[in-house]
C-alpha atoms as a PDB file:
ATOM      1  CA  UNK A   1      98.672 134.313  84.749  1.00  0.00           C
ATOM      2  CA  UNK A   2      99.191 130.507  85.141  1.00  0.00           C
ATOM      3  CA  UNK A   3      97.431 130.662  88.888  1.00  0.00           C
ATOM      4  CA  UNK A   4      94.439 132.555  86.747  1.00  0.00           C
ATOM      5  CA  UNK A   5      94.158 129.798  84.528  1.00  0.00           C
ATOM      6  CA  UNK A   6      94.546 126.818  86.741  1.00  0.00           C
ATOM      7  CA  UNK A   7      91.422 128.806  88.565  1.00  0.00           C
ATOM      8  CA  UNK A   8      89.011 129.138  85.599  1.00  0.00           C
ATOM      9  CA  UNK A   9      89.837 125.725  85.140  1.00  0.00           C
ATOM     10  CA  UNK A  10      88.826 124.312  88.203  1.00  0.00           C
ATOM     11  CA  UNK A  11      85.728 125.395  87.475  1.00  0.00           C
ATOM     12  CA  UNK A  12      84.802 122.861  84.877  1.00  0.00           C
ATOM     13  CA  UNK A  13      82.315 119.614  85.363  1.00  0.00           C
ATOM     14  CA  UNK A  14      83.984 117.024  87.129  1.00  0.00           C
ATOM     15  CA  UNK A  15      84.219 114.201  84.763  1.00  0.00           C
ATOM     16  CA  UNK A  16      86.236 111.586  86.912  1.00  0.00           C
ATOM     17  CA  UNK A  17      83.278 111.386  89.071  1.00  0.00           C
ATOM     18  CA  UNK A  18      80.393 113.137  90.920  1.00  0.00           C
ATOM     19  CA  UNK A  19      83.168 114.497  93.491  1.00  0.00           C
ATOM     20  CA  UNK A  20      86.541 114.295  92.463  1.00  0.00           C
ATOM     21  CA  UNK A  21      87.616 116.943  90.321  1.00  0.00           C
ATOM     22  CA  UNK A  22      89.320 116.819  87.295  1.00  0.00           C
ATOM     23  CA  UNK A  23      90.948 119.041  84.658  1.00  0.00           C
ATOM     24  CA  UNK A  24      94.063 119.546  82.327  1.00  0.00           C
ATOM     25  CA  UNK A  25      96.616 122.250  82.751  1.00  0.00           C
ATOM     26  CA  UNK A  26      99.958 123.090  80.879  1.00  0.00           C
ATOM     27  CA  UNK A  27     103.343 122.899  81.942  1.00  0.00           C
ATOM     28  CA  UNK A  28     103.934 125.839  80.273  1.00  0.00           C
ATOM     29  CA  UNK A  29     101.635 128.707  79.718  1.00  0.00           C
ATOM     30  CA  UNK A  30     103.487 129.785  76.521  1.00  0.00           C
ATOM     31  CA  UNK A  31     104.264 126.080  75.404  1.00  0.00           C
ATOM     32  CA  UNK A  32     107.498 123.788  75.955  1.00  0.00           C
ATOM     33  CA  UNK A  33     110.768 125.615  76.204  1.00  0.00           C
ATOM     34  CA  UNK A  34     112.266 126.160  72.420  1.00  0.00           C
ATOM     35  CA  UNK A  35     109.101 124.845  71.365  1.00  0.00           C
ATOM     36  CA  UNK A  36     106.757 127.129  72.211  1.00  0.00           C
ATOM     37  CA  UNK A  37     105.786 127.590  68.335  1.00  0.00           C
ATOM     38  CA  UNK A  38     104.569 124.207  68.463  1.00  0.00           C
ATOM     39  CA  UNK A  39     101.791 124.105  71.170  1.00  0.00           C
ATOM     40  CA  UNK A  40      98.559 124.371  68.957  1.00  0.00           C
ATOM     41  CA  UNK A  41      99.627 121.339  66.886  1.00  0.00           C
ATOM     42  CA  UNK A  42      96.741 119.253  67.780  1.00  0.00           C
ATOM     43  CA  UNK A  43      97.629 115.766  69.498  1.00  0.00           C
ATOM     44  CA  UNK A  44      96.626 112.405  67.887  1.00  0.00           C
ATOM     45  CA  UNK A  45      94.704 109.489  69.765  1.00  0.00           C
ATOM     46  CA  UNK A  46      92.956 106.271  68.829  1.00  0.00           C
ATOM     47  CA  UNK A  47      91.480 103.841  70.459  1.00  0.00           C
ATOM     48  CA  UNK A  48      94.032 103.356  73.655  1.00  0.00           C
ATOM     49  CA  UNK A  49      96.597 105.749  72.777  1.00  0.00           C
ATOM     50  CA  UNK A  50      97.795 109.356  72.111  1.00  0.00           C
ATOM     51  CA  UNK A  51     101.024 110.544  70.416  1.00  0.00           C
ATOM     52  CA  UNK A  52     102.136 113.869  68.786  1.00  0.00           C
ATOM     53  CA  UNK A  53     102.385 116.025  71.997  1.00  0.00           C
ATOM     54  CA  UNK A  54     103.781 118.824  71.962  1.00  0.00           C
ATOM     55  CA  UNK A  55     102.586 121.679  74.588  1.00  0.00           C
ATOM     56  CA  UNK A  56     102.843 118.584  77.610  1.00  0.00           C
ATOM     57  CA  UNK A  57     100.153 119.135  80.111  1.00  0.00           C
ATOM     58  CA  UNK A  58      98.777 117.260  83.319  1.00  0.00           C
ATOM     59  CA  UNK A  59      95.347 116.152  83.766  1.00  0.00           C
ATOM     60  CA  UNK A  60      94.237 116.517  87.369  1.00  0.00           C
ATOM     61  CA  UNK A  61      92.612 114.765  89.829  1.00  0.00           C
ATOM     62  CA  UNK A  62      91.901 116.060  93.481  1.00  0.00           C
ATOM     63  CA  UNK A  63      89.643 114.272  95.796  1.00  0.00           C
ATOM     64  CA  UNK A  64      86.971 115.788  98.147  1.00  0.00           C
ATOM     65  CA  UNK A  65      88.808 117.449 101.052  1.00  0.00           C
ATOM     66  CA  UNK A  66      86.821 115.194 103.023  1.00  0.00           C
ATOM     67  CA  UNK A  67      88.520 112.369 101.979  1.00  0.00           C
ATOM     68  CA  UNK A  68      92.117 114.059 100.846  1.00  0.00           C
ATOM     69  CA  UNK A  69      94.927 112.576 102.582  1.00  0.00           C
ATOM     70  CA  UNK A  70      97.587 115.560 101.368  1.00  0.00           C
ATOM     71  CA  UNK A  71      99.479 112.453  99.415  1.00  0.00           C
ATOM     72  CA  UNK A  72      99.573 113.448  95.295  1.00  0.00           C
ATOM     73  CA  UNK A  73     100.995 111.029  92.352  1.00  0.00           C
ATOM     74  CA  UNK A  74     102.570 112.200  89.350  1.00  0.00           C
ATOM     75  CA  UNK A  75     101.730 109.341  86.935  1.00  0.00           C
ATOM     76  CA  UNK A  76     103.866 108.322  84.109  1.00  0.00           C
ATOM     77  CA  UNK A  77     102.247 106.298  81.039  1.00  0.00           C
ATOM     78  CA  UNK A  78     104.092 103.849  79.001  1.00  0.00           C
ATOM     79  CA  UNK A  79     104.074 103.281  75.151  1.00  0.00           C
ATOM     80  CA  UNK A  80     108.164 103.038  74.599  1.00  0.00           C
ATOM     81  CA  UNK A  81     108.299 107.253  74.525  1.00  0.00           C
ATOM     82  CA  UNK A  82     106.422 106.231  70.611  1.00  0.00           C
ATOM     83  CA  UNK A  83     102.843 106.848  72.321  1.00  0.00           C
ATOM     84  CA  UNK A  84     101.473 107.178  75.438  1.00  0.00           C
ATOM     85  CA  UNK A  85      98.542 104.677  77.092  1.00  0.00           C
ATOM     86  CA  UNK A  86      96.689 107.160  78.529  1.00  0.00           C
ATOM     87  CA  UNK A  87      93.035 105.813  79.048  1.00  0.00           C
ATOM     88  CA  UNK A  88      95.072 102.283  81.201  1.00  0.00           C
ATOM     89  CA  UNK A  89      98.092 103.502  82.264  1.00  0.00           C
ATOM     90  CA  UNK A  90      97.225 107.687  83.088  1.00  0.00           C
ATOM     91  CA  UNK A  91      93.436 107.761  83.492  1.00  0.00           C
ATOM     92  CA  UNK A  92      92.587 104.512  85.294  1.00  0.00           C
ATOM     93  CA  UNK A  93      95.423 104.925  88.077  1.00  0.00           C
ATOM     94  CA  UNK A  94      94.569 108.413  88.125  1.00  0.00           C
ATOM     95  CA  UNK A  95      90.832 107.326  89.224  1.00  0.00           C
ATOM     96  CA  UNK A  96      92.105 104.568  91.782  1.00  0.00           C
ATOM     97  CA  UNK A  97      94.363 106.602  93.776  1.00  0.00           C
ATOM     98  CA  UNK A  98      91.929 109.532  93.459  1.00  0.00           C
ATOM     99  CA  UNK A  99      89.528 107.272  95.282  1.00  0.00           C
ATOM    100  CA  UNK A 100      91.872 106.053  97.909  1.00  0.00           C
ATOM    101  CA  UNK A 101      91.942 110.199  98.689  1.00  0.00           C
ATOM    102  CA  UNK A 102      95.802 110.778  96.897  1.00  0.00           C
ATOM    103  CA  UNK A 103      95.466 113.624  94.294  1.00  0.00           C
ATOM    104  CA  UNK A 104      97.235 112.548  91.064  1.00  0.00           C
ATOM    105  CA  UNK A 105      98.950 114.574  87.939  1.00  0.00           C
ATOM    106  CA  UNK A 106      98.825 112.538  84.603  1.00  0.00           C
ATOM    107  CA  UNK A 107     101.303 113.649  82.860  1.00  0.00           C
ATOM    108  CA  UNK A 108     101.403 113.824  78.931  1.00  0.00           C
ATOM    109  CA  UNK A 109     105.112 114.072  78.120  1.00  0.00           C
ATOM    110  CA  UNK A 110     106.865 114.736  74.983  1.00  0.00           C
ATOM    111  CA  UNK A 111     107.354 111.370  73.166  1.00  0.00           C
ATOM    112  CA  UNK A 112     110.796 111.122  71.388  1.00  0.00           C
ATOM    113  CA  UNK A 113     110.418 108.020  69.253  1.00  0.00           C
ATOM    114  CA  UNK A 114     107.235 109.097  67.846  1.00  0.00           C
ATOM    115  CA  UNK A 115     107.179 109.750  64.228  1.00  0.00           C
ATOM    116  CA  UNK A 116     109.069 112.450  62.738  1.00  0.00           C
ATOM    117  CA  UNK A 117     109.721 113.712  66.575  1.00  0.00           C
ATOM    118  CA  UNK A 118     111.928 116.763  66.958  1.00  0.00           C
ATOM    119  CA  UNK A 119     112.254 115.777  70.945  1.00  0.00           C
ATOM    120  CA  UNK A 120     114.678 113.627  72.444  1.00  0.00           C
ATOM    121  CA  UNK A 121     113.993 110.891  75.170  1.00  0.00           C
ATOM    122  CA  UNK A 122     116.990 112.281  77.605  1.00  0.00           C
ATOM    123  CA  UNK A 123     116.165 115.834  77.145  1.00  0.00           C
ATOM    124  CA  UNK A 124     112.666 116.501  76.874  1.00  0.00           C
ATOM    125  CA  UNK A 125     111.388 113.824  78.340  1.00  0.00           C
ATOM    126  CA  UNK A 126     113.217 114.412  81.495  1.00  0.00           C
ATOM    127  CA  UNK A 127     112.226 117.981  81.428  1.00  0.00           C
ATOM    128  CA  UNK A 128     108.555 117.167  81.374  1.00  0.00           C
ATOM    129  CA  UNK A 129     109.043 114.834  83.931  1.00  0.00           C
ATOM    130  CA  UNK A 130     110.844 117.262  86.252  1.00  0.00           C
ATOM    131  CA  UNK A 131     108.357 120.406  85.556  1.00  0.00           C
ATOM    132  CA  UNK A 132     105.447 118.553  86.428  1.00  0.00           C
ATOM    133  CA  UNK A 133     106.527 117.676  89.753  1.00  0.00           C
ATOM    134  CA  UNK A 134     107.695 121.783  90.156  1.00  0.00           C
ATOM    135  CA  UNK A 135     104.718 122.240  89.519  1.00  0.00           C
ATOM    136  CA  UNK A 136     102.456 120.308  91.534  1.00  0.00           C
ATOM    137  CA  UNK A 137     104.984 121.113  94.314  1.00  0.00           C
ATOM    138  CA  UNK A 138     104.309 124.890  93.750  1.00  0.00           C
ATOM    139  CA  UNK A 139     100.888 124.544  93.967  1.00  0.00           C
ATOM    140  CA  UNK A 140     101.098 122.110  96.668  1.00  0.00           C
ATOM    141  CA  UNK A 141      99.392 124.790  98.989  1.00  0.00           C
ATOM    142  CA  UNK A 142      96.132 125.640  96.708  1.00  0.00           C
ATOM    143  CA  UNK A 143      95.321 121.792  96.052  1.00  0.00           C
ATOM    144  CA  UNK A 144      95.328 121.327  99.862  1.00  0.00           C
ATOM    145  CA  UNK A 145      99.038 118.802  98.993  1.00  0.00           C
ATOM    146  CA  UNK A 146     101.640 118.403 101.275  1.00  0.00           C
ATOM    147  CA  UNK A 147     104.856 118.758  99.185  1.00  0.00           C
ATOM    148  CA  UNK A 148     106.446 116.711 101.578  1.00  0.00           C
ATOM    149  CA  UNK A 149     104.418 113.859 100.286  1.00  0.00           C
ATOM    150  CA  UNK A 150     104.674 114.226  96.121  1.00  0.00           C
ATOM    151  CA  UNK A 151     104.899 110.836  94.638  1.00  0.00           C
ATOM    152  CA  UNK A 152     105.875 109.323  90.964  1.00  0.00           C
ATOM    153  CA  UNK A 153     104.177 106.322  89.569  1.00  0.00           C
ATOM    154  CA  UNK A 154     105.562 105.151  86.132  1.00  0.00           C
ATOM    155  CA  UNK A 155     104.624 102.538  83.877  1.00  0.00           C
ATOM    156  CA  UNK A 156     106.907 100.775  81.183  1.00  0.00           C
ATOM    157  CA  UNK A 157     108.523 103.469  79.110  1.00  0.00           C
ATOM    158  CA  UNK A 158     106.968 105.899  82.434  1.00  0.00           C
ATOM    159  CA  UNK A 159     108.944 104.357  84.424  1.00  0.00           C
ATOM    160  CA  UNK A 160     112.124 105.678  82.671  1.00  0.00           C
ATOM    161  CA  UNK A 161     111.030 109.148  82.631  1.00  0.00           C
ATOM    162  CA  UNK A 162     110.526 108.474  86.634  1.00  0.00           C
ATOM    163  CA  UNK A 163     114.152 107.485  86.734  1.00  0.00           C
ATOM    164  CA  UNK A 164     115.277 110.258  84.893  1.00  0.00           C
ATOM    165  CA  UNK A 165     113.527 112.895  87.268  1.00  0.00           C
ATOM    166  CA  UNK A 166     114.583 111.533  90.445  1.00  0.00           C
ATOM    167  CA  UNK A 167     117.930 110.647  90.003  1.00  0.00           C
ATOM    168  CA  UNK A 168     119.451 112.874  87.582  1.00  0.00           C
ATOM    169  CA  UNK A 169     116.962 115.993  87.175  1.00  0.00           C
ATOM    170  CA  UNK A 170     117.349 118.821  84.911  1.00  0.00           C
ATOM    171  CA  UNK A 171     118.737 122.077  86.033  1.00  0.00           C
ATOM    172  CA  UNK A 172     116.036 124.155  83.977  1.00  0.00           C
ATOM    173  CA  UNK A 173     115.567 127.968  85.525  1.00  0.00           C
ATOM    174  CA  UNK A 174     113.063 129.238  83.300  1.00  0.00           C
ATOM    175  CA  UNK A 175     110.458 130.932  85.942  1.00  0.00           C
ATOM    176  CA  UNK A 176     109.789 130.488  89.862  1.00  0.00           C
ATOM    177  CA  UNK A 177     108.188 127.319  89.332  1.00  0.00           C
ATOM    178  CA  UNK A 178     111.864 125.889  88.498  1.00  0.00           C
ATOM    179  CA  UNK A 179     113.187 127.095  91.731  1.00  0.00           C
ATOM    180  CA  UNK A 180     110.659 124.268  93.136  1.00  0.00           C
ATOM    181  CA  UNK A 181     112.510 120.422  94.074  1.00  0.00           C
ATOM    182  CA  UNK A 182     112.001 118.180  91.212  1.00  0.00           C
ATOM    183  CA  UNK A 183     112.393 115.267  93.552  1.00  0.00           C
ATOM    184  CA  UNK A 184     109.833 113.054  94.259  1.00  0.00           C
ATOM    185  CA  UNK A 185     109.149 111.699  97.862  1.00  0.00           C
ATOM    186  CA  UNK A 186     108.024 107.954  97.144  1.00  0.00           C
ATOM    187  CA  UNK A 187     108.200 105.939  93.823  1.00  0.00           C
ATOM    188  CA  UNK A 188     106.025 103.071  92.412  1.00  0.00           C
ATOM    189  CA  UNK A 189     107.214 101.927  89.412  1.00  0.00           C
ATOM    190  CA  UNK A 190     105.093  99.143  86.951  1.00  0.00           C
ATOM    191  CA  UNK A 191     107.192  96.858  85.001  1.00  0.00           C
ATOM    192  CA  UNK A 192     109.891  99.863  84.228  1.00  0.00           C
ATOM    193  CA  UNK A 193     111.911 100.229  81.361  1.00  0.00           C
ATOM    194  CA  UNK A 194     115.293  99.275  81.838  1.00  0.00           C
ATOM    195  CA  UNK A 195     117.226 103.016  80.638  1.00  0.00           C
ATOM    196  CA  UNK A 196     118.418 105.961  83.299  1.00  0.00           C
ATOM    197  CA  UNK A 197     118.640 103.073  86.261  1.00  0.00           C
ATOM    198  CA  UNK A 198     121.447 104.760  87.852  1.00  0.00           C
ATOM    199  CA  UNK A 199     124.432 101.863  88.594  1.00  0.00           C
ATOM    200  CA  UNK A 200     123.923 102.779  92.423  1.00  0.00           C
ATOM    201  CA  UNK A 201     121.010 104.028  94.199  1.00  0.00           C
ATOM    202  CA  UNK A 202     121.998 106.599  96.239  1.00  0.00           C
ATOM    203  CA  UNK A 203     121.521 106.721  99.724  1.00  0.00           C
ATOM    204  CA  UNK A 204     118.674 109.710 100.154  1.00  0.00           C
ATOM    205  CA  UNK A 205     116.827 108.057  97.458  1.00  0.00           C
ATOM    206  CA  UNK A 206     113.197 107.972  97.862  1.00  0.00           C
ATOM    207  CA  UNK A 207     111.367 104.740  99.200  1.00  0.00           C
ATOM    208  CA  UNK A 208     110.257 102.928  96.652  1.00  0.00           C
ATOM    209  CA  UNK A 209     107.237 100.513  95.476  1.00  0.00           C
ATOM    210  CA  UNK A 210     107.773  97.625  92.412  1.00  0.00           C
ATOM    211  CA  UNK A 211     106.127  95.343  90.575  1.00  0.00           C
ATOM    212  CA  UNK A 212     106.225  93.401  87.519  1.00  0.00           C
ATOM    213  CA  UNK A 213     105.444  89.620  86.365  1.00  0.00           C
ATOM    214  CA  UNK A 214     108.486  87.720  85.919  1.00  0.00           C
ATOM    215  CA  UNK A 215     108.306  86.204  82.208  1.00  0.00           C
ATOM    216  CA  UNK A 216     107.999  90.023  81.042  1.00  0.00           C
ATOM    217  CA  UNK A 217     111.677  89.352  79.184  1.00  0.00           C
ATOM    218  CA  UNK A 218     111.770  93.792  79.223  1.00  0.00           C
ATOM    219  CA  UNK A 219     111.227  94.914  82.563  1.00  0.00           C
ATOM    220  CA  UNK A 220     111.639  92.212  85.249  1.00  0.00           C
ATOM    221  CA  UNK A 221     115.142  92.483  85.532  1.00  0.00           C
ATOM    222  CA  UNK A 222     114.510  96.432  85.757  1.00  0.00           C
ATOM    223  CA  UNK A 223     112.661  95.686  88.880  1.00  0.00           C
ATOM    224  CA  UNK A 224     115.529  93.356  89.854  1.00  0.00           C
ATOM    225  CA  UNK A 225     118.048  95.579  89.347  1.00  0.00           C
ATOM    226  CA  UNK A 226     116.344  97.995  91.522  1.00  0.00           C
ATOM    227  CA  UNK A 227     115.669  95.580  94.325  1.00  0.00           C
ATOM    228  CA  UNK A 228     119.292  94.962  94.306  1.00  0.00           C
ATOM    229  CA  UNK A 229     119.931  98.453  94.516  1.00  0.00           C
ATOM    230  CA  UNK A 230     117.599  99.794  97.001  1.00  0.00           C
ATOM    231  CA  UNK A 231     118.887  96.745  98.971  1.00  0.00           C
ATOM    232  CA  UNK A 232     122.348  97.864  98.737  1.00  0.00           C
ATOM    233  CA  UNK A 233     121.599 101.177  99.794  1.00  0.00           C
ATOM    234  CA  UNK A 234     119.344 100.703 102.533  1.00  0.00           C
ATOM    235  CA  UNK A 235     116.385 102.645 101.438  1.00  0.00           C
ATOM    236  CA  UNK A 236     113.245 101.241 101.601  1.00  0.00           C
ATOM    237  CA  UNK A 237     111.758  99.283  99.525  1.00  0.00           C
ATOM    238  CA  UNK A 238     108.642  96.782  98.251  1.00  0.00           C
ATOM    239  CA  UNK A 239     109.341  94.385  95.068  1.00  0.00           C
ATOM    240  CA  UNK A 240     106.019  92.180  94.060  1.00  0.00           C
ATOM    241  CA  UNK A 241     106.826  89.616  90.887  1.00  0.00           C
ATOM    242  CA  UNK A 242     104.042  87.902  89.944  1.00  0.00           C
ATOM    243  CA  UNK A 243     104.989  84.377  88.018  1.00  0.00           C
ATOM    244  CA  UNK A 244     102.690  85.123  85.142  1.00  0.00           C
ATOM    245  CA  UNK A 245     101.329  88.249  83.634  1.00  0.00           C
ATOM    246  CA  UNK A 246     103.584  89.321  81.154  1.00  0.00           C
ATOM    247  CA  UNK A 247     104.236  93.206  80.211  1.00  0.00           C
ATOM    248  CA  UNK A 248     101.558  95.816  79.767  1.00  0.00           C
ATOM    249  CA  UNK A 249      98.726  94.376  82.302  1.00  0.00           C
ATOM    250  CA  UNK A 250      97.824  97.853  83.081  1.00  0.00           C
ATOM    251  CA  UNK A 251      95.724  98.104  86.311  1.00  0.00           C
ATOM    252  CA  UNK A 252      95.191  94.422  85.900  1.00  0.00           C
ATOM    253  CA  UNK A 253      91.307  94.751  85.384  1.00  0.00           C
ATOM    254  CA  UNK A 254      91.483  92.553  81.856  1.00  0.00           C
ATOM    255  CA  UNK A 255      93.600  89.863  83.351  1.00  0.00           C
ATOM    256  CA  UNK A 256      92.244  86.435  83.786  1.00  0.00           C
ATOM    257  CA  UNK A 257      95.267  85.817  86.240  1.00  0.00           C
ATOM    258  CA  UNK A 258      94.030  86.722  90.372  1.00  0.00           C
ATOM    259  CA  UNK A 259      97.587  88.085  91.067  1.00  0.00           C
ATOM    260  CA  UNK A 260      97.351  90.540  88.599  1.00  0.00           C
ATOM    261  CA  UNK A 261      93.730  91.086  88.733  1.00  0.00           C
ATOM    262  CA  UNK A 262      94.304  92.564  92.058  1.00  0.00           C
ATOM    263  CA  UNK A 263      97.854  94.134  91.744  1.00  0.00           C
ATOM    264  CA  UNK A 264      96.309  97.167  92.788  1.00  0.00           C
ATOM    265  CA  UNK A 265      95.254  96.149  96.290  1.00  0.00           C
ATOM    266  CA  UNK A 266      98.901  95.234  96.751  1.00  0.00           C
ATOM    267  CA  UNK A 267      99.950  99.053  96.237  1.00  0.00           C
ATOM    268  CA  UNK A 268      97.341 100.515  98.184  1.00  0.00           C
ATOM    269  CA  UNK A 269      98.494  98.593 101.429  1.00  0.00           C
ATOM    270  CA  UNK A 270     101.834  99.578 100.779  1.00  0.00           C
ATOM    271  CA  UNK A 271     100.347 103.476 100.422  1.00  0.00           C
ATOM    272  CA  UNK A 272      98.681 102.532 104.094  1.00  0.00           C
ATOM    273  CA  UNK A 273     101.622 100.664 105.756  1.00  0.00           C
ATOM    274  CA  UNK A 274     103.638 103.568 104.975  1.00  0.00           C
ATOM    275  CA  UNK A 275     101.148 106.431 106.044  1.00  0.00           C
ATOM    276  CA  UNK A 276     100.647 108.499 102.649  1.00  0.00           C
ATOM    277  CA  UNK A 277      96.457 107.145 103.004  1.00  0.00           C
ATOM    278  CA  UNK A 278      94.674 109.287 106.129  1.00  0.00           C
ATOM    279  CA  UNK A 279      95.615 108.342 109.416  1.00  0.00           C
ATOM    280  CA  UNK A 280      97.156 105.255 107.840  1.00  0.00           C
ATOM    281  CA  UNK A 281      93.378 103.870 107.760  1.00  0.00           C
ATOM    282  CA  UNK A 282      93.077 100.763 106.080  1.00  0.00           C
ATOM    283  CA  UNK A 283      92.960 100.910 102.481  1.00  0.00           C
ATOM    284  CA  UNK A 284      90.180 100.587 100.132  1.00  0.00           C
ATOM    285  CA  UNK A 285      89.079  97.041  99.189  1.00  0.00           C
ATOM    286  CA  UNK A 286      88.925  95.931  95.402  1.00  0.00           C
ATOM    287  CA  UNK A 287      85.315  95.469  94.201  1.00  0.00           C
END
């Protein structure tokens, strides 16, 4: 049934642009897990944020095959698990990787410090977190992904749920899509909150891509403390800290400051160096 809808889907207007496609699918067809009785309640969103989610779902972008590179993203927003900044931290990423030929999964997750929330941060955060990249990885072979090359991007509070799924995922069997590796294959995490760093990285973690400005007092010493640990471990890794820029800059399109104007330019030659981008061709320039 869910490959039925996911196909009816596709067919909708394109509404990232005039050829990437773009549509919204649930984790679950019936609705969360235990929750199920809750998926109609409508979601709330002003201005630059949503909250009151309750059937999680991922909004989809896949690229022209002519320009797919078989790379995909699940992206993480931030809003401190209270909201989620979906237009600048789900939407806008989702477009720039989408254009650089990755396909990316924006992933609305249950928010556990929202108002009157019945969901917790460690439980069903993490659970959205690892179902969405089951999921992707189960359909890896329809949306033209190689699961070998399944990604997580988080930002702020995102960047905890990214934790959470790659380092201590949930062992959830509820259909065939669980049987799927939760585990992503590269990280970029965006000024990430400081909970679920594990005290060691472990050896077959995934390589990993960071950035933050150093006088943000919450997450630079997240991106530190990863550093230290990827170091440590030997796994790859790529640490940018910018001197000024602060916490929430986004995609760093409403900065003032260069640096973080053009953050983004800084992840997509990482993406290239490390050959997720097409025949590691060089990446797109910023206009």
């Amino acid at each position: 049934m869910l490959k039925k809808i996911i196909s009816l889907i596709c067919l909708l207007p394109a509404i990232a642009s005039a050829q990437t496609k773009s549509f919204v699918i649930p984790l679950w067809e019936k609705g969360a897990p235990g929750f199920e009785k809750l998926r109609e309640v409508p979601e709330k969103a002003k201005d630059y944020w949503v909250k009151n989610i309750n059937n999680p779902t991922l909004t989809v972008f896949l690229p022209p095959k002519d320009k797919a590179t078989g790379s995909a993203v699940v992206v993480c927003p931030g809003g401190g698990h209270r909201l989620l900044v979906f237009n600048a931290e789900g939407i806008e990423p989702g477009k720039f990787l989408s254009d650089l030929g990755v396909a990316v999964f924006v992933l609305k997750y249950r928010l556990g410090r929202d108002t009157n929330s019945p969901y917790k941060v460690d439980v069903h955060a993490r659970e959205d977190g690892c179902r969405a990249m089951r999921l992707v990885r189960s359909h890896a072979g329809q949306w033209g992904i190689d699961p070998n090359k399944i990604g997580m991007m988080g930002f702020s509070a995102g960047g905890e749920v990214v934790d959470m799924t790659t380092f201590a995922p949930d062992a959830a069997h509820n259909d065939a899509i669980d049987q799927q590796s939760a585990k992503p294959n590269f990280l970029i995490q965006i000024y990430p909150g400081p909970l679920f760093i594990p005290d060691e990285i472990p050896a077959d973690a995934p390589p990993i891509f960071l950035l933050a400005a150093n006088d943000d007092v919450c997450c630079s010493p997240s991106v530190i403390r990863l550093l230290e640990g990827y170091r440590k471990a030997k796994v790859p890794v790529e640490a940018h800290i910018f001197t000024k820029g602060d916490h929430g800059f986004n995609m760093g399109n409403r900065s003032r400051l260069k640096s973080i104007n053009t953050w983004p330019q800084r992840l997509a030659d990482w993406l290239s160096d490390n050959n997720y981008l097409k025949s590691t061709d060089r990446p797109m320039e910023l206009k």
